[in-house]
PDB file of N, CA and C in Angstrom:
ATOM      1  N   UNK A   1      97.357 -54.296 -27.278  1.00  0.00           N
ATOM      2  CA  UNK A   1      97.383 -53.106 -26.456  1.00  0.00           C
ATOM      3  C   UNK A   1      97.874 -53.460 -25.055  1.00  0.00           C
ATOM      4  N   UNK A   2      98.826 -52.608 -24.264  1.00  0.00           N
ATOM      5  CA  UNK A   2      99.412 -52.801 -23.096  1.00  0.00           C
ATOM      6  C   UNK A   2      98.372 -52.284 -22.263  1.00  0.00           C
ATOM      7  N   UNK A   3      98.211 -51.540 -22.483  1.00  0.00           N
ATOM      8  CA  UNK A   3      97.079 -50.806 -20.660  1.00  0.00           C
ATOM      9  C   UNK A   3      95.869 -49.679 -21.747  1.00  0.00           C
ATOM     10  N   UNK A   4      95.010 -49.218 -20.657  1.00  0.00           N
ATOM     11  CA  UNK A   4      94.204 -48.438 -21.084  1.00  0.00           C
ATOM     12  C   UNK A   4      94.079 -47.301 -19.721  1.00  0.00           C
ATOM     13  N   UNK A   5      94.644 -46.358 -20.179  1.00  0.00           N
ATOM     14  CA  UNK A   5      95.469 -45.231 -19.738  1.00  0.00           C
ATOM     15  C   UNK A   5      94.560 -44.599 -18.925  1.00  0.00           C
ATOM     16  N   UNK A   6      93.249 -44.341 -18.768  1.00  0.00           N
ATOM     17  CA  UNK A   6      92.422 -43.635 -17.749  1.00  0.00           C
ATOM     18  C   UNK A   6      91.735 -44.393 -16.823  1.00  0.00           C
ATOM     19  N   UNK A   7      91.617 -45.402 -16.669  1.00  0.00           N
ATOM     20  CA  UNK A   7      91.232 -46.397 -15.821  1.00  0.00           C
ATOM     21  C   UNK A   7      92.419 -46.560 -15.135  1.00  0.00           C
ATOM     22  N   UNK A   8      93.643 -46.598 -15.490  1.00  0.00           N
ATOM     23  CA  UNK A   8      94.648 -47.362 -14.934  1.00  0.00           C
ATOM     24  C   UNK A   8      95.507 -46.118 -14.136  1.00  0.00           C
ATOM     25  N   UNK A   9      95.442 -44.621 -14.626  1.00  0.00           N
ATOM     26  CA  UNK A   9      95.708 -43.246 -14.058  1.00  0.00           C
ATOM     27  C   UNK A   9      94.365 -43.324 -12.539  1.00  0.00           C
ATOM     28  N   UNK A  10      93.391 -43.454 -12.742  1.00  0.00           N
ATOM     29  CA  UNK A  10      92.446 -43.309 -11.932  1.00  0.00           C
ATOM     30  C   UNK A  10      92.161 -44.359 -10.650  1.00  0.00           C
ATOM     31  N   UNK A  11      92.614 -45.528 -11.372  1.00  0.00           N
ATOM     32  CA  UNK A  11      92.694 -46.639 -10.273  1.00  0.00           C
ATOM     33  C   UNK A  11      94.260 -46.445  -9.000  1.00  0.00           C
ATOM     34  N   UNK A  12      95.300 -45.388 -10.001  1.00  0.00           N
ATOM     35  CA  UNK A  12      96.419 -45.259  -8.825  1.00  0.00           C
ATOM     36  C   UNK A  12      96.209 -44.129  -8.680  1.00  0.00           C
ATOM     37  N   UNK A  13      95.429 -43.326  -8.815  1.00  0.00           N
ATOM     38  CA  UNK A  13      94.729 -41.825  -8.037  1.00  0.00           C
ATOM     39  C   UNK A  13      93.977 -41.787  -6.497  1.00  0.00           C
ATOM     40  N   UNK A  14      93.432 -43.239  -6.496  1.00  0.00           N
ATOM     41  CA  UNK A  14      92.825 -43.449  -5.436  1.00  0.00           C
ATOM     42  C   UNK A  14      93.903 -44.524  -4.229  1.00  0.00           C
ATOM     43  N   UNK A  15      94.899 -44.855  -4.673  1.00  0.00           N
ATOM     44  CA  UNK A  15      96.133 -45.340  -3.988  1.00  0.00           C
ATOM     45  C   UNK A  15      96.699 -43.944  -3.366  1.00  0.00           C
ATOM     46  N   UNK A  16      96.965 -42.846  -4.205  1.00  0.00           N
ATOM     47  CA  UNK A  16      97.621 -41.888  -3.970  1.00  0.00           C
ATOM     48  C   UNK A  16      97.819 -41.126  -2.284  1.00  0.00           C
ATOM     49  N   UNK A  17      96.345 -41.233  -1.838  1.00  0.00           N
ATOM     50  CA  UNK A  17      96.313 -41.012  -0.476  1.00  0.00           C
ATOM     51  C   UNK A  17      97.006 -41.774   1.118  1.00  0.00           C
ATOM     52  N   UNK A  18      96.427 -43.269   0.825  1.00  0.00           N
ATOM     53  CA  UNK A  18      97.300 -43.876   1.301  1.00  0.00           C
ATOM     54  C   UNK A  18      99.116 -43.845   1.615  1.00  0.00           C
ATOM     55  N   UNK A  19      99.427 -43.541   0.328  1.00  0.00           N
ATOM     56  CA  UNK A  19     101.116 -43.154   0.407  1.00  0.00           C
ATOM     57  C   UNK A  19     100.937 -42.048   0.790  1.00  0.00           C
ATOM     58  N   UNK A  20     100.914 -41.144   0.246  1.00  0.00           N
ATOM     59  CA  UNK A  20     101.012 -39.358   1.037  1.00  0.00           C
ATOM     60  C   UNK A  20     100.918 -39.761   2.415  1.00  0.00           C
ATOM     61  N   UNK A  21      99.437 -39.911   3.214  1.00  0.00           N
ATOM     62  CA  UNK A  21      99.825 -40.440   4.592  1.00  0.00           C
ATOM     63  C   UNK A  21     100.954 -41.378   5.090  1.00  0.00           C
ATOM     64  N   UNK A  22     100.924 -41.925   4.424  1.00  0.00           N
ATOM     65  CA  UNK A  22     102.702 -43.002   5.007  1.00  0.00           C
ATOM     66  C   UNK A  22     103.749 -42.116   5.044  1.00  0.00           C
ATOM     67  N   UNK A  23     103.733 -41.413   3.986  1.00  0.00           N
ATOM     68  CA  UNK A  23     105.137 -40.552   3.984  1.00  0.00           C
ATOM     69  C   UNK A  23     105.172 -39.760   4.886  1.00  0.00           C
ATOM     70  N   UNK A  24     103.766 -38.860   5.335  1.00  0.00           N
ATOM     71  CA  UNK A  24     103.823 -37.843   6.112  1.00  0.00           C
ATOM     72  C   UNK A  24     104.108 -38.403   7.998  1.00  0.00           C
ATOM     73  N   UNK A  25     103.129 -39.848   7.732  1.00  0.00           N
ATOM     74  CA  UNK A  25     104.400 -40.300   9.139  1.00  0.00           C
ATOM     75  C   UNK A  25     105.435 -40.382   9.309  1.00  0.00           C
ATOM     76  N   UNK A  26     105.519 -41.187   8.757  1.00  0.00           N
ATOM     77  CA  UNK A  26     107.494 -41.034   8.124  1.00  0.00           C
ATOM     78  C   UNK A  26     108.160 -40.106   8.451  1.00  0.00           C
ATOM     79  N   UNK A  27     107.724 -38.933   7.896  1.00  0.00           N
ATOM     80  CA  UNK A  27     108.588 -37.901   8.222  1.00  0.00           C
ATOM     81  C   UNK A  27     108.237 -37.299   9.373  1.00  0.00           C
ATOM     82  N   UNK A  28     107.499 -37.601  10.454  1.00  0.00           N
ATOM     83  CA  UNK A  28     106.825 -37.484  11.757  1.00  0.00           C
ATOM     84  C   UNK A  28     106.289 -35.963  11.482  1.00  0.00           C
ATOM     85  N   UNK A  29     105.428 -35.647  10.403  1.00  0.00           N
ATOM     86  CA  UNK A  29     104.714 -34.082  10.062  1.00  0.00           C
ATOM     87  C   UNK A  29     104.213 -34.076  11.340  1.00  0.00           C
ATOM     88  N   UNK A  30     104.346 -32.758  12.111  1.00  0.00           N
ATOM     89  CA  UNK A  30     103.896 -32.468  13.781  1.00  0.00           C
ATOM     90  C   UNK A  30     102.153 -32.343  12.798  1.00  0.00           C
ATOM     91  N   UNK A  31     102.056 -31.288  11.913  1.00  0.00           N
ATOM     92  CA  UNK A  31     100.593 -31.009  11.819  1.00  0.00           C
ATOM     93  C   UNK A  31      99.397 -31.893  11.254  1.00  0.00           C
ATOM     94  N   UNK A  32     100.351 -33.133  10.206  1.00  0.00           N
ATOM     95  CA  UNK A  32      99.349 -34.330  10.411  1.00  0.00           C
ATOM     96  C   UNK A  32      99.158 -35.165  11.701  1.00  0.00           C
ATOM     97  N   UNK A  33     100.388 -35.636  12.446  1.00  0.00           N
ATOM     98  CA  UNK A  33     100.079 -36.238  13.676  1.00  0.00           C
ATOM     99  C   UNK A  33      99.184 -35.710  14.570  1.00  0.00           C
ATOM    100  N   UNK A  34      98.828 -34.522  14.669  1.00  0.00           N
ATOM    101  CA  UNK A  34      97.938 -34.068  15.466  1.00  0.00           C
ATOM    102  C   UNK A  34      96.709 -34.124  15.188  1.00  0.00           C
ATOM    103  N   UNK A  35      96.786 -34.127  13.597  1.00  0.00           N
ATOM    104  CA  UNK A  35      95.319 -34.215  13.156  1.00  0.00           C
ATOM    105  C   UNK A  35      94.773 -35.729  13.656  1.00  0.00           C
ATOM    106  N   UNK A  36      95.590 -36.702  13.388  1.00  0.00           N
ATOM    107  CA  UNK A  36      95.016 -38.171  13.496  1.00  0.00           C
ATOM    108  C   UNK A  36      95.407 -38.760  14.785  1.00  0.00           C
ATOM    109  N   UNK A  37      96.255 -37.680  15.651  1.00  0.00           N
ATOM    110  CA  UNK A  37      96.699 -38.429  17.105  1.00  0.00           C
ATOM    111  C   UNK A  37      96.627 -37.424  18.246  1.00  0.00           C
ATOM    112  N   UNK A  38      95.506 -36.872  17.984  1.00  0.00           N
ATOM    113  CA  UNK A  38      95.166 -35.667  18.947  1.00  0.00           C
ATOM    114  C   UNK A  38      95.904 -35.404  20.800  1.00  0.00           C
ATOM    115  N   UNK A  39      95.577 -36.533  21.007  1.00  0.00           N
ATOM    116  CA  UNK A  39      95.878 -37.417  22.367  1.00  0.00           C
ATOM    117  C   UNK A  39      97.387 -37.859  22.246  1.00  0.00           C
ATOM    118  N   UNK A  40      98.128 -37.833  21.213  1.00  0.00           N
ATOM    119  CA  UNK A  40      99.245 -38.215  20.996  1.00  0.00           C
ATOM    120  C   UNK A  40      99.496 -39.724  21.074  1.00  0.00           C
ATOM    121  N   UNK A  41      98.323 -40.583  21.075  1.00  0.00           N
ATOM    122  CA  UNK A  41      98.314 -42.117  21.152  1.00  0.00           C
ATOM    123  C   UNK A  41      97.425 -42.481  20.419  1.00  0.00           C
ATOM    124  N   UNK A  42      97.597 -43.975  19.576  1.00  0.00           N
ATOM    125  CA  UNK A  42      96.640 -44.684  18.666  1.00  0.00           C
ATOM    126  C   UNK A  42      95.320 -44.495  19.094  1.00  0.00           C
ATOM    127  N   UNK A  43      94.354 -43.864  18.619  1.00  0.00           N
ATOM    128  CA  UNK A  43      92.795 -44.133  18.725  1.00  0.00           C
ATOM    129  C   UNK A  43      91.999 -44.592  17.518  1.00  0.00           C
ATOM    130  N   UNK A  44      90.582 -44.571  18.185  1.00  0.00           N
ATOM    131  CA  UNK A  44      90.138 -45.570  16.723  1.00  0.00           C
ATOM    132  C   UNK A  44      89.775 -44.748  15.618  1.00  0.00           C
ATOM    133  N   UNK A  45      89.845 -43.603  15.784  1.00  0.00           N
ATOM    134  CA  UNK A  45      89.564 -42.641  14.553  1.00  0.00           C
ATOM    135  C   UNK A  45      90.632 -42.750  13.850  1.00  0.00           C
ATOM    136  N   UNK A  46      91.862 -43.134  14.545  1.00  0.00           N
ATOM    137  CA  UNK A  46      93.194 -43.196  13.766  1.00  0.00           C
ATOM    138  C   UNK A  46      92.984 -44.721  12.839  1.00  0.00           C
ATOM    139  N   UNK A  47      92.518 -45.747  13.383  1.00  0.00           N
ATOM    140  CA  UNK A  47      92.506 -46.785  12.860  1.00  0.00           C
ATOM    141  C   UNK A  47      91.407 -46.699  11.770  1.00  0.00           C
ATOM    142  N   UNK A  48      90.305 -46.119  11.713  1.00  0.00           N
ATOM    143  CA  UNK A  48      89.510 -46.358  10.917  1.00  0.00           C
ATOM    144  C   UNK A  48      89.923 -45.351   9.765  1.00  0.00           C
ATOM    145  N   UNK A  49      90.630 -43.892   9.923  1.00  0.00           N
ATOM    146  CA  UNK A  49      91.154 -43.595   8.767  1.00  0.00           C
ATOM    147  C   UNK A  49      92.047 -44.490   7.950  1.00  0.00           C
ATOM    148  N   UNK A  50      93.110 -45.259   8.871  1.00  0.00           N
ATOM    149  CA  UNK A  50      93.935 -46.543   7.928  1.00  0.00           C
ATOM    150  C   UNK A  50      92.788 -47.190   7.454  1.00  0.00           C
ATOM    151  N   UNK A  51      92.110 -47.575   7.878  1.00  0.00           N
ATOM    152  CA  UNK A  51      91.000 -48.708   7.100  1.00  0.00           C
ATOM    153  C   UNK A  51      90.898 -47.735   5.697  1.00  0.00           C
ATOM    154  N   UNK A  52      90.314 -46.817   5.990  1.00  0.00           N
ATOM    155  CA  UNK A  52      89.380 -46.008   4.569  1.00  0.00           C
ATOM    156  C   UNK A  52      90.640 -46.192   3.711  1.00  0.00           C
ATOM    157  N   UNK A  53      91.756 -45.738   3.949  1.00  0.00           N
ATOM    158  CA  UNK A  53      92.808 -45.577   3.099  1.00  0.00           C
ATOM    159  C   UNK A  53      93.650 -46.641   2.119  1.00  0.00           C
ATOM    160  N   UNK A  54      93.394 -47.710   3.198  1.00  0.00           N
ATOM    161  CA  UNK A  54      93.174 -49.180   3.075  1.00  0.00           C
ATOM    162  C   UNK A  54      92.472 -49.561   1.363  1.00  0.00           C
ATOM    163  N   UNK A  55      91.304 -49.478   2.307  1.00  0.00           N
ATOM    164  CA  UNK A  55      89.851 -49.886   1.049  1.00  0.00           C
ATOM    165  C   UNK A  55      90.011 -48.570  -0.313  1.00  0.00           C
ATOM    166  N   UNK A  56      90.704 -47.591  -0.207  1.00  0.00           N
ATOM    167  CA  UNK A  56      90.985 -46.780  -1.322  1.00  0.00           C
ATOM    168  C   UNK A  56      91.757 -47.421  -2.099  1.00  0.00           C
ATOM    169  N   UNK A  57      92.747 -48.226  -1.539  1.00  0.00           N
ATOM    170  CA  UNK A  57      93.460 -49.024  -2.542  1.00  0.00           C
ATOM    171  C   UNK A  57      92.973 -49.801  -2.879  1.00  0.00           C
ATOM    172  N   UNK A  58      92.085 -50.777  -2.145  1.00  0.00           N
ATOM    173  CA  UNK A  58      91.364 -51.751  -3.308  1.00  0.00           C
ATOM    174  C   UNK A  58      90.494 -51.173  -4.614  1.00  0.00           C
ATOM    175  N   UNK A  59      90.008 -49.982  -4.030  1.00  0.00           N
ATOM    176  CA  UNK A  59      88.756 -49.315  -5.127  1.00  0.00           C
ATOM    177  C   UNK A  59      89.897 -49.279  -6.409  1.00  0.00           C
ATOM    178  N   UNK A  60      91.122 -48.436  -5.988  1.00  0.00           N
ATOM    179  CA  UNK A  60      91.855 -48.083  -6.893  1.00  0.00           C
ATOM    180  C   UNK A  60      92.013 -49.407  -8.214  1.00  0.00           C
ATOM    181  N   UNK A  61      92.520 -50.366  -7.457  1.00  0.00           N
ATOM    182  CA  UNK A  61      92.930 -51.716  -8.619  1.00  0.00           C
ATOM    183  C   UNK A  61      91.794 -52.462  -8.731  1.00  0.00           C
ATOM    184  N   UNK A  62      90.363 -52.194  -8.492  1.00  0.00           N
ATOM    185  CA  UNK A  62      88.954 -52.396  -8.925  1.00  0.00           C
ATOM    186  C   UNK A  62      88.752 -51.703  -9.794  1.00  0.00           C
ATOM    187  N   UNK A  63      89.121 -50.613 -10.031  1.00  0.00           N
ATOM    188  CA  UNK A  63      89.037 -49.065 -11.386  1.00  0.00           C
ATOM    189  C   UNK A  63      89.496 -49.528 -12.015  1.00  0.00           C
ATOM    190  N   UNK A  64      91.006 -49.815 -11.686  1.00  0.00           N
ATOM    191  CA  UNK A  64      92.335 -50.696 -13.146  1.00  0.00           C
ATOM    192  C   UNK A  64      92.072 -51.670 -13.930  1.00  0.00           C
ATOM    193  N   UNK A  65      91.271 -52.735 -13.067  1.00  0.00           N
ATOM    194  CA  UNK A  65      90.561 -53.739 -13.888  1.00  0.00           C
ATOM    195  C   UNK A  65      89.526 -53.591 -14.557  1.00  0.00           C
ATOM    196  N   UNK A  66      89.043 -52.696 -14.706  1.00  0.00           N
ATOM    197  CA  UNK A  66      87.397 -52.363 -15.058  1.00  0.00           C
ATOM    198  C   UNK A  66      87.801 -52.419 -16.463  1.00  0.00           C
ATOM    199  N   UNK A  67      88.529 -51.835 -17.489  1.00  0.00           N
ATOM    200  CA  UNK A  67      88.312 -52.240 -18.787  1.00  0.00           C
ATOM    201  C   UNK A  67      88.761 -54.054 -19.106  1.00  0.00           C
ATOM    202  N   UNK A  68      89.445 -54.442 -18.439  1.00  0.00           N
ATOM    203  CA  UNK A  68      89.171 -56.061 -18.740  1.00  0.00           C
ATOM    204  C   UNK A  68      87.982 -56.868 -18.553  1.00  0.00           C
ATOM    205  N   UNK A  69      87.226 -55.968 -18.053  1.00  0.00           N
ATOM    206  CA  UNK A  69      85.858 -56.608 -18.055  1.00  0.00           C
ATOM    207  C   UNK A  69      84.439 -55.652 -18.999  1.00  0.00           C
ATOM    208  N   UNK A  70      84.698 -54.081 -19.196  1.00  0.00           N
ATOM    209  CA  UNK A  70      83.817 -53.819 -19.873  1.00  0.00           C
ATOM    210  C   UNK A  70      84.511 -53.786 -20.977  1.00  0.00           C
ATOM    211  N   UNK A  71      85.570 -53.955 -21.660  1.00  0.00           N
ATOM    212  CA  UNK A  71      86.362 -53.685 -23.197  1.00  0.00           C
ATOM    213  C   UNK A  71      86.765 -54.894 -23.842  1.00  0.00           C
ATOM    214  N   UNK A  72      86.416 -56.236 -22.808  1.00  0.00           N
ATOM    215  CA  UNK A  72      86.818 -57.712 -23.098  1.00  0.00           C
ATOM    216  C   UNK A  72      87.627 -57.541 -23.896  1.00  0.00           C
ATOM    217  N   UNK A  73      89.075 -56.898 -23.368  1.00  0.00           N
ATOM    218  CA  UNK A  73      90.452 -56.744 -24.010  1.00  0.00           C
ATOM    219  C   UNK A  73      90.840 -57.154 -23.005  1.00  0.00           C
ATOM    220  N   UNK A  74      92.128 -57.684 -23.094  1.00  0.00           N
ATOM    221  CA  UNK A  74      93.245 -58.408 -22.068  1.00  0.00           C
ATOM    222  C   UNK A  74      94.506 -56.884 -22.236  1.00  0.00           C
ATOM    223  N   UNK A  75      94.644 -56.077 -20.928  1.00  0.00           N
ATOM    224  CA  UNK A  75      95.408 -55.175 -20.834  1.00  0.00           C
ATOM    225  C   UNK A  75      96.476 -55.284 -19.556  1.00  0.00           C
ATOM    226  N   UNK A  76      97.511 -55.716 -20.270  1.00  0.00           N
ATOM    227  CA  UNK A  76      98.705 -56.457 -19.302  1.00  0.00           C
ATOM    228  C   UNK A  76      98.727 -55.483 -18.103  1.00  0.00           C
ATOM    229  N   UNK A  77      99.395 -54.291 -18.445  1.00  0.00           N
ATOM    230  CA  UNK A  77      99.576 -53.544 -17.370  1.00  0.00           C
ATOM    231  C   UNK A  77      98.500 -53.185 -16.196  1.00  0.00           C
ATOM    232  N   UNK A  78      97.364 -52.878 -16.594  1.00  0.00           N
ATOM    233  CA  UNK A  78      96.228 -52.869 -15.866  1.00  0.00           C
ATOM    234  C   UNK A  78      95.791 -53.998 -15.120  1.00  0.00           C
ATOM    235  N   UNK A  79      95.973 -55.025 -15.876  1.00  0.00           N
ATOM    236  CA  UNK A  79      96.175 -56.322 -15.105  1.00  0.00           C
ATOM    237  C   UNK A  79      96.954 -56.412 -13.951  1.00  0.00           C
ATOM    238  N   UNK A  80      98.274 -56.351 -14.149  1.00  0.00           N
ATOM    239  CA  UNK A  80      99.454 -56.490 -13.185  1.00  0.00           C
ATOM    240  C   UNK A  80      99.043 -55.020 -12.152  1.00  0.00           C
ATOM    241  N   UNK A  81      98.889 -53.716 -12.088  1.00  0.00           N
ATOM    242  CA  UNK A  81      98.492 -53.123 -11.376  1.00  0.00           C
ATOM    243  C   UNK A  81      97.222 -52.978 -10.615  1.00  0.00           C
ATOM    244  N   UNK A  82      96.148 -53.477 -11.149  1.00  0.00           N
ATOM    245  CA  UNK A  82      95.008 -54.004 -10.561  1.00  0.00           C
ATOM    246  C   UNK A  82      94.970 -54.958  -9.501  1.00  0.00           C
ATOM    247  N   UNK A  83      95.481 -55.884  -9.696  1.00  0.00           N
ATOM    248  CA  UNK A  83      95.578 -56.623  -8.955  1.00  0.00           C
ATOM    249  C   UNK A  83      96.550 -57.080  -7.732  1.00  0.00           C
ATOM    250  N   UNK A  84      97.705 -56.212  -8.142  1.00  0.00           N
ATOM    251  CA  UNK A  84      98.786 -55.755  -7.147  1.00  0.00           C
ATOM    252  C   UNK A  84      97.922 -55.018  -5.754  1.00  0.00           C
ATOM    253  N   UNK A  85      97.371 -53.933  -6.345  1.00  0.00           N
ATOM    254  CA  UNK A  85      97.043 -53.188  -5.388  1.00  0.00           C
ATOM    255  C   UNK A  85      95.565 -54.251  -5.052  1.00  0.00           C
ATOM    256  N   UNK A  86      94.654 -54.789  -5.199  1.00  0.00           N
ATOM    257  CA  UNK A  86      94.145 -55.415  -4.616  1.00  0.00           C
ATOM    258  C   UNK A  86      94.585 -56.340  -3.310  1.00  0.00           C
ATOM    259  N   UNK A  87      95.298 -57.304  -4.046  1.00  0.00           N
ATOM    260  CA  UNK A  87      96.290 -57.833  -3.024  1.00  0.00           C
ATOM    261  C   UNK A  87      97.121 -57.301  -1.910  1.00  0.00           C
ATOM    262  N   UNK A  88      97.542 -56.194  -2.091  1.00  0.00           N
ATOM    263  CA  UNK A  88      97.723 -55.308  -0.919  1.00  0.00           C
ATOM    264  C   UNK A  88      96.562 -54.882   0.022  1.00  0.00           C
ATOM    265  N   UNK A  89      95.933 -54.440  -0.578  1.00  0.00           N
ATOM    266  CA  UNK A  89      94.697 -54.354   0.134  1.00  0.00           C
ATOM    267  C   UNK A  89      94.063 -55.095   0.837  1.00  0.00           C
ATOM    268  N   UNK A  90      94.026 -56.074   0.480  1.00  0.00           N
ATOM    269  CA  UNK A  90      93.810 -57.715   1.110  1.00  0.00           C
ATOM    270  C   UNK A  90      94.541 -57.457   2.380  1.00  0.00           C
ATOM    271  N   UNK A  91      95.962 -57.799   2.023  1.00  0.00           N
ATOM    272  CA  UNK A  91      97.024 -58.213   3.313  1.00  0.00           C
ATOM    273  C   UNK A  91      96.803 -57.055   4.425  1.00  0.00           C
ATOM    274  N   UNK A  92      96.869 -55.855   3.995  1.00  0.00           N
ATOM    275  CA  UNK A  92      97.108 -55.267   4.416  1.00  0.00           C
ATOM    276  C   UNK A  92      95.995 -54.960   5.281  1.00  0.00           C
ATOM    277  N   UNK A  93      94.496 -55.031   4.812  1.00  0.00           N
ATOM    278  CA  UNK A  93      93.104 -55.073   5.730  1.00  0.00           C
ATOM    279  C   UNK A  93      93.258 -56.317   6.655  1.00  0.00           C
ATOM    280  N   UNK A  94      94.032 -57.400   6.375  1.00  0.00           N
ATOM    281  CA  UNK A  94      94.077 -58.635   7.268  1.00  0.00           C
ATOM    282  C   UNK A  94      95.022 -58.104   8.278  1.00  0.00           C
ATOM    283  N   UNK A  95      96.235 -57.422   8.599  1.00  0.00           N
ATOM    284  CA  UNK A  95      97.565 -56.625   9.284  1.00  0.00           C
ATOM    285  C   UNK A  95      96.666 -55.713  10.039  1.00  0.00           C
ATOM    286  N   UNK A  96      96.193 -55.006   9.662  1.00  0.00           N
ATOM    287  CA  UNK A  96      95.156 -54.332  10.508  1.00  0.00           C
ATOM    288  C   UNK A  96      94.493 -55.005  11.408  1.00  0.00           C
ATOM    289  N   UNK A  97      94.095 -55.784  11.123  1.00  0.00           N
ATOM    290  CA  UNK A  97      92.591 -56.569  11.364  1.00  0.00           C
ATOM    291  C   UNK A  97      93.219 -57.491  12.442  1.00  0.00           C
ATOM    292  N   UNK A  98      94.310 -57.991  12.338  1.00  0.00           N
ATOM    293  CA  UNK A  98      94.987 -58.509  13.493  1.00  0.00           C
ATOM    294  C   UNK A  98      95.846 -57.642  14.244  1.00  0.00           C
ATOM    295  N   UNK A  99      96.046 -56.688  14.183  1.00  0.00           N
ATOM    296  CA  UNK A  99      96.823 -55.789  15.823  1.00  0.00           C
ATOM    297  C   UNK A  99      95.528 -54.932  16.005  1.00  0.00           C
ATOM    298  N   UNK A 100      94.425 -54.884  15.461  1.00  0.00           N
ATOM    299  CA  UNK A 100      92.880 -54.142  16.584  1.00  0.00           C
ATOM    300  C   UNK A 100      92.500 -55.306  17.304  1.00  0.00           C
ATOM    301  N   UNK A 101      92.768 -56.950  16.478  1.00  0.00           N
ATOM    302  CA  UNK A 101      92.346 -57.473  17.311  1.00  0.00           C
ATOM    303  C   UNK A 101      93.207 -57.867  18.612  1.00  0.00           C
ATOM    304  N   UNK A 102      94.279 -57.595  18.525  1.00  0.00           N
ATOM    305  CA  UNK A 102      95.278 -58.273  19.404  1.00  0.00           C
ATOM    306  C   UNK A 102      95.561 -57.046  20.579  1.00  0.00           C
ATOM    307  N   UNK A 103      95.391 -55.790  20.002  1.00  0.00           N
ATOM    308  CA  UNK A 103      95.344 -54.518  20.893  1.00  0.00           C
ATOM    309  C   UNK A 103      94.205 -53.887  21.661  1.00  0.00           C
ATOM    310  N   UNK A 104      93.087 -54.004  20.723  1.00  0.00           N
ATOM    311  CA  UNK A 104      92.114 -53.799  21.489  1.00  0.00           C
ATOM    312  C   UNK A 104      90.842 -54.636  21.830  1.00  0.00           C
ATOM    313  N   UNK A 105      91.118 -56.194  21.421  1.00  0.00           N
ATOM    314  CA  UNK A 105      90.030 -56.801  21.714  1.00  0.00           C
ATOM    315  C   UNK A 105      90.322 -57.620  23.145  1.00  0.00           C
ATOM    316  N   UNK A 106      91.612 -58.324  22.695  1.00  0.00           N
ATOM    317  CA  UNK A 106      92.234 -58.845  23.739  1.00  0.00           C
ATOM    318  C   UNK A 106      93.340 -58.278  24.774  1.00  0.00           C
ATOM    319  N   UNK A 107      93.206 -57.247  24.530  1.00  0.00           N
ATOM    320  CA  UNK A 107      93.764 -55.979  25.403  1.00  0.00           C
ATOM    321  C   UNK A 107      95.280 -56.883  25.845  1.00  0.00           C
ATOM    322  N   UNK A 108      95.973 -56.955  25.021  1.00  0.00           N
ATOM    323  CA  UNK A 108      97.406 -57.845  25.196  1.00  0.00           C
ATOM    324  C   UNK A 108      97.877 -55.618  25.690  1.00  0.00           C
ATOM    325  N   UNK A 109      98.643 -55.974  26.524  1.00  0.00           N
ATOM    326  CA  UNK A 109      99.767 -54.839  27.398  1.00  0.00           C
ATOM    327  C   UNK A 109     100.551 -54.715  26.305  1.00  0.00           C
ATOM    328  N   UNK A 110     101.340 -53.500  26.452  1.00  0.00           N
ATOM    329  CA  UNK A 110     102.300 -52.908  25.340  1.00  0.00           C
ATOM    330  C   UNK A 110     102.020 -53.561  23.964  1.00  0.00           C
ATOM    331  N   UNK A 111     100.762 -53.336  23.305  1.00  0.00           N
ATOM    332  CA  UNK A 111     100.699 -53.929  22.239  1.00  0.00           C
ATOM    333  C   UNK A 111     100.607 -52.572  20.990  1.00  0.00           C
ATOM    334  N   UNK A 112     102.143 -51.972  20.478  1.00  0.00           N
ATOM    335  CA  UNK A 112     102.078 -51.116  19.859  1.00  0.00           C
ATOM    336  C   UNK A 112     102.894 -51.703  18.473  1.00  0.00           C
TER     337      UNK A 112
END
């Protein structure tokens, strides 16, 4: 068996948010930016929504893997997507985790 289809739908359901927000910066949406940049500049409500959105992707490829551990079946695809998005999640909580610290701990100037 390649994947197991509702674990592995459900684990990139919870990725899903994360991208929608990327895109909607992207396309500089005036009515999301306002929601998360009221002030029109980075604040920490802005940062801690990236976090949540962040840690949604790990939950997500924590879901994906879940039948390789309760179905003790080896499911390639769930595998390879599980752990993709983990690993992102990783890097990507570490990328964070170094420009709050570099912006707002050590208050480095023009640090955008």
């Amino acid at each position: 068996m390649w994947m197991s289809t509702r674990p592995l739908l459900l684990g990139t359901a919870f990725a899903l948010p994360f991208f929608i927000a990327n895109v909607l910066v992207a396309m500089h949406s005036p009515l999301f930016l306002s929601l998360i940049r009221p002030s029109g500049e980075s604040s920490g409500g802005e940062q801690i929504l990236v976090l949540v959105l962040i840690a949604l992707v790990g939950i997500g490829g924590l879901f994906a893997l879940l039948p390789l551990v309760s179905e003790r079946k080896f499911y390639t695809v769930n595998a390879l997507v599980g752990i993709t998005m983990i690993l992102f999640a990783i890097f990507a909580g570490y990328g964070l985790g170094e420009d709050v610290y570099h912006c707002n701990i050590l208050q480095i100037p023009n640090c955008d």
